[in-house]
N, C-alpha and C. Protein backbone atom coordinates (compact mmCIF):
# COMPACT_ATOMS: atom_id res chain seq x y z
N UNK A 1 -206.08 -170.47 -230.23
CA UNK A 1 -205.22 -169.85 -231.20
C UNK A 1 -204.58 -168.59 -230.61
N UNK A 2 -205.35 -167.97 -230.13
CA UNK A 2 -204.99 -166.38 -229.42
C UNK A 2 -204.06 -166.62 -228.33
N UNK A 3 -204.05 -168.04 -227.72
CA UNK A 3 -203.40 -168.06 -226.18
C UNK A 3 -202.08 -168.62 -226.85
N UNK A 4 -201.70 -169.18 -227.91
CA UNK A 4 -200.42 -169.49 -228.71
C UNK A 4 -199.61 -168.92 -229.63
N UNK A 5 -200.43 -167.59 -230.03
CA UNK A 5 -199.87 -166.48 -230.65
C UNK A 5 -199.28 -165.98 -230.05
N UNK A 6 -197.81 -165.21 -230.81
CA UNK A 6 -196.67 -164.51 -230.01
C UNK A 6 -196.64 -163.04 -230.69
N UNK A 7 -196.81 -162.15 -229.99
CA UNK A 7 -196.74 -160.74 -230.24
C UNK A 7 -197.93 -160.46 -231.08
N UNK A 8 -198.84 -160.27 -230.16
CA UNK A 8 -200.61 -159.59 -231.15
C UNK A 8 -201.16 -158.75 -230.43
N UNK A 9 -201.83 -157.91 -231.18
CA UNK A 9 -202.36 -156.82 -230.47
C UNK A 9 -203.86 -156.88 -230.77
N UNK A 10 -204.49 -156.86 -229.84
CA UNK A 10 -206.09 -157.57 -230.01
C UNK A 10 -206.98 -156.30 -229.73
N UNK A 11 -208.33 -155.99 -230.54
CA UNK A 11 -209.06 -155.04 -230.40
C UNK A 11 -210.04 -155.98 -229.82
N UNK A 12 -210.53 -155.48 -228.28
CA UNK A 12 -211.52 -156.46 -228.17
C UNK A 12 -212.75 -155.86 -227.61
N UNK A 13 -213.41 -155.96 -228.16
CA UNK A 13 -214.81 -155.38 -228.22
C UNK A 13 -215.44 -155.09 -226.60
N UNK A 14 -215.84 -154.10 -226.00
CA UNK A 14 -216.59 -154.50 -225.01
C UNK A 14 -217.71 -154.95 -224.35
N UNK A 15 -218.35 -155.31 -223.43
CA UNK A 15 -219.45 -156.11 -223.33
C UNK A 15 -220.50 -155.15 -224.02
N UNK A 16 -220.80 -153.78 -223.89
CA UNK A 16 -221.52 -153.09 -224.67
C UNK A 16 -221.77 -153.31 -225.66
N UNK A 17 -220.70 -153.85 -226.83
CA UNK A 17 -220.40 -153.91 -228.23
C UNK A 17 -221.57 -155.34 -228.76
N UNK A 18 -221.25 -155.79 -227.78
CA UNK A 18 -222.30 -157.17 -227.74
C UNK A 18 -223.43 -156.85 -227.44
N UNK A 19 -223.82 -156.11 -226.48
CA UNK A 19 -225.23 -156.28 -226.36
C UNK A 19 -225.93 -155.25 -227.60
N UNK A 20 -224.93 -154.54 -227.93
CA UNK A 20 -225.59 -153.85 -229.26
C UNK A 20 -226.17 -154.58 -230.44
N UNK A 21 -225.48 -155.76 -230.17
CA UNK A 21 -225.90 -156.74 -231.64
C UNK A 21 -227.06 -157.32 -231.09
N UNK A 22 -227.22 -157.19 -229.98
CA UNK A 22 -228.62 -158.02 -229.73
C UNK A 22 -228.60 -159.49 -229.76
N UNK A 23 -229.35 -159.96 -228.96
CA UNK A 23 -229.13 -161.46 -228.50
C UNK A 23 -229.30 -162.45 -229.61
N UNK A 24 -230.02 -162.31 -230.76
CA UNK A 24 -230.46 -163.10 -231.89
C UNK A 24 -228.87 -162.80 -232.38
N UNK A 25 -228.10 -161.83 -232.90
CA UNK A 25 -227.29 -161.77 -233.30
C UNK A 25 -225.88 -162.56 -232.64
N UNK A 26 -225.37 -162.08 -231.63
CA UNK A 26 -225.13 -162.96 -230.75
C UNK A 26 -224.86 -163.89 -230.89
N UNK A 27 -226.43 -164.52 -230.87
CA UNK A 27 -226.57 -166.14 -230.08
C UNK A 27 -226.05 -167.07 -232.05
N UNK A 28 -226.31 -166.01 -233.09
CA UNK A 28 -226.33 -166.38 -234.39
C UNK A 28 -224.48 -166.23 -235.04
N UNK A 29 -223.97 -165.47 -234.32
CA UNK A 29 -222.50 -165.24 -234.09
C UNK A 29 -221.45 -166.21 -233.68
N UNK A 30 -222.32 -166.75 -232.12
CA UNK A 30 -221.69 -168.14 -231.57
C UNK A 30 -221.87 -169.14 -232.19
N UNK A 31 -223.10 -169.61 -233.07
CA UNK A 31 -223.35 -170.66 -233.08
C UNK A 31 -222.45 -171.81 -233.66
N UNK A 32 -221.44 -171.31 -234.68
CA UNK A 32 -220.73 -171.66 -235.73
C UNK A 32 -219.64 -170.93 -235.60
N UNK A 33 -218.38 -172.29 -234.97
CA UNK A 33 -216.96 -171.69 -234.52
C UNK A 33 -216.78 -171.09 -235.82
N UNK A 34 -216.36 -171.50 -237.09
CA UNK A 34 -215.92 -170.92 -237.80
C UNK A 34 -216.42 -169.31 -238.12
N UNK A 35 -217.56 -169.34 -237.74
CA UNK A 35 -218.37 -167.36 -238.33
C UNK A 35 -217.89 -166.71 -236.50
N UNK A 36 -217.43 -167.26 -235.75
CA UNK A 36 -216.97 -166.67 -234.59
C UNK A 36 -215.45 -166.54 -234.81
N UNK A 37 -214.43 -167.58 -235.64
CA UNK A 37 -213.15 -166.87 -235.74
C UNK A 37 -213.02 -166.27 -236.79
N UNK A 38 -214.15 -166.09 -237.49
CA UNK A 38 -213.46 -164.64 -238.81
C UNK A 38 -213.80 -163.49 -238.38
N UNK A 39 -214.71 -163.38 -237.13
CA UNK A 39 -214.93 -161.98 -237.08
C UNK A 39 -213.65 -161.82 -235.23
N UNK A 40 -213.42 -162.47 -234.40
CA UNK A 40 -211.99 -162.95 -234.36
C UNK A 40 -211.33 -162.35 -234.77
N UNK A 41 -210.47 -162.96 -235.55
CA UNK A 41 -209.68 -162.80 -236.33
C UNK A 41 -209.59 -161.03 -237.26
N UNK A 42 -210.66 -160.59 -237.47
CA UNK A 42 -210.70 -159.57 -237.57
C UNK A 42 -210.13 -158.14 -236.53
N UNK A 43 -210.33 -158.79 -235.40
CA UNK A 43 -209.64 -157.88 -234.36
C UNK A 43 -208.40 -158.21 -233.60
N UNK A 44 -207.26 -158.97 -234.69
CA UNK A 44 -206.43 -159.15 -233.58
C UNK A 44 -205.53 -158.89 -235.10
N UNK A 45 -204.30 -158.34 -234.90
CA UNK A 45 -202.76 -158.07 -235.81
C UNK A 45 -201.95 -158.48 -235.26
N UNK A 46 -201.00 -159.12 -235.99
CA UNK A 46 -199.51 -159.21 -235.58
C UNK A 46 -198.84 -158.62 -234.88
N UNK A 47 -197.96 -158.26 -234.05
CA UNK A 47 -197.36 -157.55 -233.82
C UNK A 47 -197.49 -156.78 -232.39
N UNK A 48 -196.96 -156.52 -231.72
CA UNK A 48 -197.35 -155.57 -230.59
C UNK A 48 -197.21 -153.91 -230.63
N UNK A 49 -198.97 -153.39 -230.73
CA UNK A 49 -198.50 -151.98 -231.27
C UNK A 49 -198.71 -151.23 -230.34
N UNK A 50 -198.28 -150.00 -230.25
CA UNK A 50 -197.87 -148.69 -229.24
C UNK A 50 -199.07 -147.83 -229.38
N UNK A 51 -199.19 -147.14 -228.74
CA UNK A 51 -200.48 -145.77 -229.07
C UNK A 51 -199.73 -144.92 -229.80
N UNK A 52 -198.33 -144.99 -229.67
CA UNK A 52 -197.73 -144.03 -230.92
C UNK A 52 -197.59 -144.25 -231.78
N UNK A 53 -197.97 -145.74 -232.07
CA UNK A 53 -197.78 -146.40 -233.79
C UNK A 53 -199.25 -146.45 -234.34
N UNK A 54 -200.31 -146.71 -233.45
CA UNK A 54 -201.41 -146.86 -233.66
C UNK A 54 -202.09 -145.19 -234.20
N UNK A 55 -201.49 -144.09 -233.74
CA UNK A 55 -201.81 -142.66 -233.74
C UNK A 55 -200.74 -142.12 -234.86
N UNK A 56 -200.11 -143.29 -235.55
CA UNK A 56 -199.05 -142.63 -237.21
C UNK A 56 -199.88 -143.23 -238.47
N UNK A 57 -201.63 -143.72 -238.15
CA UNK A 57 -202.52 -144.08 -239.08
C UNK A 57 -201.97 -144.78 -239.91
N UNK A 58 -200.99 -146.16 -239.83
CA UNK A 58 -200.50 -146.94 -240.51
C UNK A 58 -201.24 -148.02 -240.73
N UNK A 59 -201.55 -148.69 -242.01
CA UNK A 59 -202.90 -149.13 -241.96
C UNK A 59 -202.22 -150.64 -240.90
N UNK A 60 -202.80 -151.45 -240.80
CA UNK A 60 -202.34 -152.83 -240.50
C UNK A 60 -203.11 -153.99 -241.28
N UNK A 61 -202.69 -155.29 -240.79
CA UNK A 61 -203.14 -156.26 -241.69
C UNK A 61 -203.57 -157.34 -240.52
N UNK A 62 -205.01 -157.38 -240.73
CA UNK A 62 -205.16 -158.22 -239.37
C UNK A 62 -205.07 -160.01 -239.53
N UNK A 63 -205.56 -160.64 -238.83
CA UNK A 63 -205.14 -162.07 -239.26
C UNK A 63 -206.06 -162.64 -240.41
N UNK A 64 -207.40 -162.12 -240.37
CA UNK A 64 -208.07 -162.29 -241.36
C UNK A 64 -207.53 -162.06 -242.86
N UNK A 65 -206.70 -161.00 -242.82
CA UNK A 65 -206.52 -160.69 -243.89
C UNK A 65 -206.63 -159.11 -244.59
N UNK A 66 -207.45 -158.75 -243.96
CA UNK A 66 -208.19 -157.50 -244.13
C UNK A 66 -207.26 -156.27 -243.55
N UNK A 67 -207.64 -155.10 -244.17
CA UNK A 67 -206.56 -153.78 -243.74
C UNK A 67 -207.92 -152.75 -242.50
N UNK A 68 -207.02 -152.85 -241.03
CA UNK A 68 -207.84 -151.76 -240.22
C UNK A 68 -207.12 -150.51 -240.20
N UNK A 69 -207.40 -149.26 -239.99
CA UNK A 69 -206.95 -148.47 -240.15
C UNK A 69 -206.98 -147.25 -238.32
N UNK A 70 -206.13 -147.24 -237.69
CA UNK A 70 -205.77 -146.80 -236.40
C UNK A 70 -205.64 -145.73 -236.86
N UNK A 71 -206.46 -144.57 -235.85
CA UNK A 71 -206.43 -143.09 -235.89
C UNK A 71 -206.46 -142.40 -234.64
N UNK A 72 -206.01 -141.40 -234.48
CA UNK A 72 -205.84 -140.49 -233.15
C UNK A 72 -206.38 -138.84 -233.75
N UNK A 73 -207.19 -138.18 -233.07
CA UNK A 73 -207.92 -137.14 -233.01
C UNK A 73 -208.14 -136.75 -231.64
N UNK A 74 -206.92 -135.32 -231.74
CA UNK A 74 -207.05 -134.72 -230.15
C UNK A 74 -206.57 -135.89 -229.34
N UNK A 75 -207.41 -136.07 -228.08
CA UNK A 75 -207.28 -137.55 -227.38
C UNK A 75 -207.63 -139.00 -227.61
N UNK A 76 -208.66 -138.93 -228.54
CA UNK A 76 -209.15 -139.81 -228.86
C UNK A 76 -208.51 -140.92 -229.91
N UNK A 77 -208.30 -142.33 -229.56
CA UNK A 77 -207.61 -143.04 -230.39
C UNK A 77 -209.11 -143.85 -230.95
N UNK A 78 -208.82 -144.64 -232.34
CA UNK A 78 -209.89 -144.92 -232.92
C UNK A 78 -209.63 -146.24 -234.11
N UNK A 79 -209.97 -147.13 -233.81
CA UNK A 79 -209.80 -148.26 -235.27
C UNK A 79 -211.10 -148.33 -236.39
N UNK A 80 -210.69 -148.11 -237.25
CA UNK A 80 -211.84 -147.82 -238.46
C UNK A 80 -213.13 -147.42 -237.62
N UNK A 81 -212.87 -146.30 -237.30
CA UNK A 81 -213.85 -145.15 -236.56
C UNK A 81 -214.21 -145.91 -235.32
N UNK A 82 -213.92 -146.81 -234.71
CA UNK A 82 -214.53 -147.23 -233.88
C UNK A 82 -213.45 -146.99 -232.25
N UNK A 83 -214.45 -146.38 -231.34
CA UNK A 83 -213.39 -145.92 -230.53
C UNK A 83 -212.64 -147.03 -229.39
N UNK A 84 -210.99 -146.60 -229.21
CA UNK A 84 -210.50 -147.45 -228.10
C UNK A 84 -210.99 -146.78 -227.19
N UNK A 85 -211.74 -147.39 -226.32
CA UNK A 85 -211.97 -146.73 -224.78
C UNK A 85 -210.51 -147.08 -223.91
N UNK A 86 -210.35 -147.76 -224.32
CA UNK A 86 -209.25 -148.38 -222.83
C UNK A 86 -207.44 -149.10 -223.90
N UNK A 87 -206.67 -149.27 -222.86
CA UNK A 87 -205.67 -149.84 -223.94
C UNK A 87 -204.18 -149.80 -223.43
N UNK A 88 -203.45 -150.23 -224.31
CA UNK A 88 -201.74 -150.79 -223.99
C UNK A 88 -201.87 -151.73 -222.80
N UNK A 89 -203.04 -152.32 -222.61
CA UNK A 89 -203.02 -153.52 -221.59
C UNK A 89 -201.88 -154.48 -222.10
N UNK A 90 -201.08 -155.22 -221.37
CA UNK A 90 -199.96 -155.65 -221.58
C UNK A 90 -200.39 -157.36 -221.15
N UNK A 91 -200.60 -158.22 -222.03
CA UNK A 91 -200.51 -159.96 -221.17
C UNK A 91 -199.26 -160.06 -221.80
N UNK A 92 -198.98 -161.97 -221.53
CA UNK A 92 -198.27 -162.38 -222.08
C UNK A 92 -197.42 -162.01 -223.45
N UNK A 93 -198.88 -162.47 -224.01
CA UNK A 93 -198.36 -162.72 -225.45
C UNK A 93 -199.23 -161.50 -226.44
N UNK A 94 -199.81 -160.32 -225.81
CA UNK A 94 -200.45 -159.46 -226.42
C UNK A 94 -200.63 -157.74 -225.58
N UNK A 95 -200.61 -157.02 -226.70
CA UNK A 95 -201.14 -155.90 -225.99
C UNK A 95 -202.47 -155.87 -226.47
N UNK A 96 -203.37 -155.38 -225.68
CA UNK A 96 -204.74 -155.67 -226.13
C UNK A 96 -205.36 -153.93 -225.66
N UNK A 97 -206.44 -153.86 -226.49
CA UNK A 97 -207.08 -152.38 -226.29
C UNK A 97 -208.58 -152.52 -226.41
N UNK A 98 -209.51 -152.10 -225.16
CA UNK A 98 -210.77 -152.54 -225.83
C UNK A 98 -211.66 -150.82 -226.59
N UNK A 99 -212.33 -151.78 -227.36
CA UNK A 99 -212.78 -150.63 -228.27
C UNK A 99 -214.82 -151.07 -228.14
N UNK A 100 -215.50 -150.03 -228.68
CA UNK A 100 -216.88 -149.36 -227.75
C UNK A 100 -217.72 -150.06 -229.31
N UNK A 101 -217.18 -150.83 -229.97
CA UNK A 101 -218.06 -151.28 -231.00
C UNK A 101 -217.24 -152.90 -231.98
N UNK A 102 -218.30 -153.61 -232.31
CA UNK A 102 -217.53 -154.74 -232.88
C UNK A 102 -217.08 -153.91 -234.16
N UNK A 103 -215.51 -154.20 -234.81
CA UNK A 103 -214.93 -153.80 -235.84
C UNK A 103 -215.33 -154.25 -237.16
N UNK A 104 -215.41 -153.42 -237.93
CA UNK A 104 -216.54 -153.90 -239.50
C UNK A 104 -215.33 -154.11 -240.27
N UNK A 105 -215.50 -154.77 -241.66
CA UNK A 105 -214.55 -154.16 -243.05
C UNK A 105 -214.87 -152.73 -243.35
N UNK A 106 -214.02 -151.97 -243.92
CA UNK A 106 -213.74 -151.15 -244.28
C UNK A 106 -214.96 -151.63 -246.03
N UNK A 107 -215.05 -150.21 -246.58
CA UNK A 107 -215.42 -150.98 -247.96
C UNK A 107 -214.71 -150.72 -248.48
């Protein structure tokens, strides 16, 4: 789905983010494509966004459905508190940014 999408900007967790959940979690994450593309789907939006659009706290609407909310403090850029370490990586069909924790709902 991700490699046929045109213009998305993907929060993608880093290997850290995973081992935080711990291997039961994980291994309970993969097991069932479908509970692996809603949380997916949770980190990727339409659109190709900028660190200057991402740092004007505009909420977005990710594919799931759900609203994340992009913030900038000092240097630090941040999606529903969770920090981008790295970012404006440029592929094809996405700019992608990885961030230091898997992305939750908001409540």
């Amino acid at each position: 789905m991700l490699n046929s999408a045109k213009a998305i900007t993907v929060f993608a967790p880093d290997n850290a983010a995973f081992i935080a959940l711990g291997k039961g979690n994980v291994a309970t994450l993969t097991a069932t494509r479908s509970d692996l593309t809603k949380v997916l789907e949770y980190h990727v939006v339409s659109g190709r966004h900028t660190p200057a659009q991402l740092a004007s706290h505009r909420h977005l609407t990710t594919l799931r459905g759900t609203v994340i909310i992009p913030a900038k403090s000092h240097k630090i850029y941040e999606v529903n508190s969770v920090e981008i370490t790295c970012g404006n990586i440029q592929t094809a069909n996405a700019t992608v940014y990885i961030v230091s924790s898997i992305i939750v709902p908001l409540p």
